[in-house]
N, C-alpha and C. Protein backbone atom coordinates (compact mmCIF):
# COMPACT_ATOMS: atom_id res chain seq x y z
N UNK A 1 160.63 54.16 91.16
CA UNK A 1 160.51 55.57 91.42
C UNK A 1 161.88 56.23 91.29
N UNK A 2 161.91 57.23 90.84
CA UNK A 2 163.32 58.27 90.84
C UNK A 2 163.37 58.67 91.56
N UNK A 3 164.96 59.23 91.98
CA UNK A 3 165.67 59.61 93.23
C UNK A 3 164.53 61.24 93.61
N UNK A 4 164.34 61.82 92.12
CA UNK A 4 164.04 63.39 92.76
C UNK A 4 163.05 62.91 92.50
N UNK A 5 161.89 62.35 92.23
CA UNK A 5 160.38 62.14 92.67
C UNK A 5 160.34 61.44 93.82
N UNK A 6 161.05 60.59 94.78
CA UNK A 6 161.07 60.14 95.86
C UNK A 6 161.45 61.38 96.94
N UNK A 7 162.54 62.09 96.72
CA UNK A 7 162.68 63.27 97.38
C UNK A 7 161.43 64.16 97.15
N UNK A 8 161.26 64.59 96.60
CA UNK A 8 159.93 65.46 96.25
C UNK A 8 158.68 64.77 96.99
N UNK A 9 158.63 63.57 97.03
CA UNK A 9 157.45 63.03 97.70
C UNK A 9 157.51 63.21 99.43
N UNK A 10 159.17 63.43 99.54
CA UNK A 10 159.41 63.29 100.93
C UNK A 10 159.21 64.81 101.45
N UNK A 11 159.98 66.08 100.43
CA UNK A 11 159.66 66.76 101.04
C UNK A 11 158.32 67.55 101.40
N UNK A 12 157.42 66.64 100.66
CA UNK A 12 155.88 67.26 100.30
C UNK A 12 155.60 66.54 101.97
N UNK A 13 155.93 65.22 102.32
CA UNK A 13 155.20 65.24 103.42
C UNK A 13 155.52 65.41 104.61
N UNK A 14 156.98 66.21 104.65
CA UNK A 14 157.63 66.93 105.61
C UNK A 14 156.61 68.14 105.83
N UNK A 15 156.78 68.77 104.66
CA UNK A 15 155.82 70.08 104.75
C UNK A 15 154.20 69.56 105.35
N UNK A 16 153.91 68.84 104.90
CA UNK A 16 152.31 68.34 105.16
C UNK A 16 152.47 68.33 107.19
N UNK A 17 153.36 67.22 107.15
CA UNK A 17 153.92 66.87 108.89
C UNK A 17 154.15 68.51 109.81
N UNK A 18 154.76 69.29 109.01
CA UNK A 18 155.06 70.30 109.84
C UNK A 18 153.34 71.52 109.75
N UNK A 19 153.16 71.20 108.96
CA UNK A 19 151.62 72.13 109.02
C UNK A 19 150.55 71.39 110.00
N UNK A 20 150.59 70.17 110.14
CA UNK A 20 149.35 69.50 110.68
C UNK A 20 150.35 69.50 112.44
N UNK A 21 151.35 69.49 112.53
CA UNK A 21 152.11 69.95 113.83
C UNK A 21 151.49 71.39 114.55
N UNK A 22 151.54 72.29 112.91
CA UNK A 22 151.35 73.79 113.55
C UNK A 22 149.85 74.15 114.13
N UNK A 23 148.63 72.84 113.51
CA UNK A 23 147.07 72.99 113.36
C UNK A 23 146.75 72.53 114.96
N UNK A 24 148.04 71.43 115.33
CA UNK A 24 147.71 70.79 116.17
C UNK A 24 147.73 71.58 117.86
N UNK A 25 149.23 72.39 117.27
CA UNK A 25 149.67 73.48 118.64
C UNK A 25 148.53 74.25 118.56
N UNK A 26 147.66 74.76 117.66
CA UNK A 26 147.00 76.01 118.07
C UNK A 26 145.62 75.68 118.10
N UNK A 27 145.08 74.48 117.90
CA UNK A 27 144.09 73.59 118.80
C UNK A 27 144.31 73.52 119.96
N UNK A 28 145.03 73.10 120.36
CA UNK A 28 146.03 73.35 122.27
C UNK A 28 145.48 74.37 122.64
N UNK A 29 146.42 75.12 121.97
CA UNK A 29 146.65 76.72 122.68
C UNK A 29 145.04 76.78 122.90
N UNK A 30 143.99 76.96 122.12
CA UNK A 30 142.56 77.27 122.03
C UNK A 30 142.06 76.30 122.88
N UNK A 31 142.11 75.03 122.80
CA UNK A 31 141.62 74.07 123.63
C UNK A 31 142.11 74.48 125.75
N UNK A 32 143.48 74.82 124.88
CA UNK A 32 143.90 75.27 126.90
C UNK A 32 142.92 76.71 127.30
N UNK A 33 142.83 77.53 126.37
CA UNK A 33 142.14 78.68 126.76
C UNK A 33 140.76 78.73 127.11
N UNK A 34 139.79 77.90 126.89
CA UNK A 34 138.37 77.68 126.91
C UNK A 34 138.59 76.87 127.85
N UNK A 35 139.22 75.94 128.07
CA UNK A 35 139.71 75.08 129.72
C UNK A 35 139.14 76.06 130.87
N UNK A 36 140.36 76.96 130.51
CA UNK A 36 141.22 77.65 132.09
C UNK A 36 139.54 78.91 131.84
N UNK A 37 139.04 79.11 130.93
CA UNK A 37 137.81 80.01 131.32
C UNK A 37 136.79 79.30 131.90
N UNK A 38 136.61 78.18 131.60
CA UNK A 38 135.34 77.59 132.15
C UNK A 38 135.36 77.11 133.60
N UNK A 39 136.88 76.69 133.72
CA UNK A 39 137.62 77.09 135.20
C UNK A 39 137.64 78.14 135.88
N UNK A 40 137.80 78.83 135.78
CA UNK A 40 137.55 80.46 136.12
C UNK A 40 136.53 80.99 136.42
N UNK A 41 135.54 80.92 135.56
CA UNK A 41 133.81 81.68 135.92
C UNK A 41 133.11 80.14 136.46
N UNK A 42 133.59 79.17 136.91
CA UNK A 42 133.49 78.29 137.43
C UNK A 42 132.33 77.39 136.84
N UNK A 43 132.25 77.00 135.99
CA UNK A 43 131.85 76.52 134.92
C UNK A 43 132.10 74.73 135.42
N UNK A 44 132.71 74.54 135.39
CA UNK A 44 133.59 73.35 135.51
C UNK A 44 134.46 73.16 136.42
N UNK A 45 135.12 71.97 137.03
CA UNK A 45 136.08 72.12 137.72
C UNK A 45 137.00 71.20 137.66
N UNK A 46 138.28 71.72 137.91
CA UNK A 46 139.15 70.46 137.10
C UNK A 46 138.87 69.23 137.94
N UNK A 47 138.43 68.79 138.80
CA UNK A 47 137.95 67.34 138.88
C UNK A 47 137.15 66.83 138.15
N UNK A 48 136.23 68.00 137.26
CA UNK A 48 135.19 67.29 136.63
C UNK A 48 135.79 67.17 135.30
N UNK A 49 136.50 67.69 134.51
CA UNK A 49 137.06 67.87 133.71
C UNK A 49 137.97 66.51 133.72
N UNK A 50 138.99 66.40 134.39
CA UNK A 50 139.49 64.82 134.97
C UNK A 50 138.59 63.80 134.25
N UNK A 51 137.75 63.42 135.42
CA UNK A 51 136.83 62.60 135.16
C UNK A 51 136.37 61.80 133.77
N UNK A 52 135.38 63.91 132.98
CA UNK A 52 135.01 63.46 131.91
C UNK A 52 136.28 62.78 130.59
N UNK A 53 137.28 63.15 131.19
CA UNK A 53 138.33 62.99 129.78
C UNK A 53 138.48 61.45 129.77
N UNK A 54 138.64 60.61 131.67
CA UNK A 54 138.92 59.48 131.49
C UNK A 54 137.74 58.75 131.02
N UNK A 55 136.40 59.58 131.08
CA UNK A 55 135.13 58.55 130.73
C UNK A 55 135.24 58.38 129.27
N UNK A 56 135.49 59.47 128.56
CA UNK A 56 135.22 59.69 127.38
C UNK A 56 137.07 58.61 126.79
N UNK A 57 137.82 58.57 127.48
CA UNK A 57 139.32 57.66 127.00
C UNK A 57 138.53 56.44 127.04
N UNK A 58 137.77 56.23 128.05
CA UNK A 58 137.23 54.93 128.43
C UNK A 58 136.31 54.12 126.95
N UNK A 59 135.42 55.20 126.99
CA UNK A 59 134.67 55.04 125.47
C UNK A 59 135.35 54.89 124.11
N UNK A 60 136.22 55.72 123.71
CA UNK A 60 137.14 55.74 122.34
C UNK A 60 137.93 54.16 122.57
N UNK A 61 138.21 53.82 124.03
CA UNK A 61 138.78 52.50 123.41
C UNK A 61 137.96 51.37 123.73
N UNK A 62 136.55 51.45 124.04
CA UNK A 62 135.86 50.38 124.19
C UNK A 62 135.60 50.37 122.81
N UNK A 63 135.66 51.53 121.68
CA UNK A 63 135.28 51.69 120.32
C UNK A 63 136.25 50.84 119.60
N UNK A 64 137.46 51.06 120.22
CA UNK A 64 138.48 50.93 119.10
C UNK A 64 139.08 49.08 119.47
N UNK A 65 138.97 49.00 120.93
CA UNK A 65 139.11 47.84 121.36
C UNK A 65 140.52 47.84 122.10
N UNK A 66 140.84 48.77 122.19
CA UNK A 66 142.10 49.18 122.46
C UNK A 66 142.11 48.83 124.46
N UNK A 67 143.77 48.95 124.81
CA UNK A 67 143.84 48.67 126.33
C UNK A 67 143.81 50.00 126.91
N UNK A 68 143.87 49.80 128.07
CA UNK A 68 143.68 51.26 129.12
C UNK A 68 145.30 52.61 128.95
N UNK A 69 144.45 53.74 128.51
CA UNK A 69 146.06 54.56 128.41
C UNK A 69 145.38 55.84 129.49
N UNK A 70 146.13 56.33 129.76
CA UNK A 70 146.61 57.62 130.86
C UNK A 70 146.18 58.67 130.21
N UNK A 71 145.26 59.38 130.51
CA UNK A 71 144.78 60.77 130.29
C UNK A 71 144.40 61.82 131.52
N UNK A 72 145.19 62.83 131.53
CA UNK A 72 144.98 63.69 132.65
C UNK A 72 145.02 63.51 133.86
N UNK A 73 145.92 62.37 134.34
CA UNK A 73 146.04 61.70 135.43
C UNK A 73 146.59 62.52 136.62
């Protein structure tokens, strides 16, 4: 491979890295906002919310086979 097609490859997936960074913050941002409403008109409550995240961590790694990790602790 050449020096400027190796650079070019790099900066393509810098750019790729920094867009899927920017998709990721404003999933958050949206994901925190539908949180704190369903919290609010009392919908939910953050114990239950707790809970479901560790049931559902619990599941993704009985899928994946994976060991126990920390979510919303």
């Amino acid at each position: 491979m050449k020096p400027s097609v190796l650079t070019d490859s790099l900066l393509e997936l810098a750019s790729r890295l920094s867009q899927l960074k920017e998709e990721h913050y404003q999933q958050l941002v949206v994901l925190d906002s539908l949180i704190e409403l369903l919290v609010e008109k009392g919908v939910l409550t953050p114990d239950e919310l707790r809970r479901k995240a560790r049931e559902s961590e619990a599941e993704l790694e009985l899928e994946a086979g994976a060991g126990p990790a920390s979510v919303m602790t």
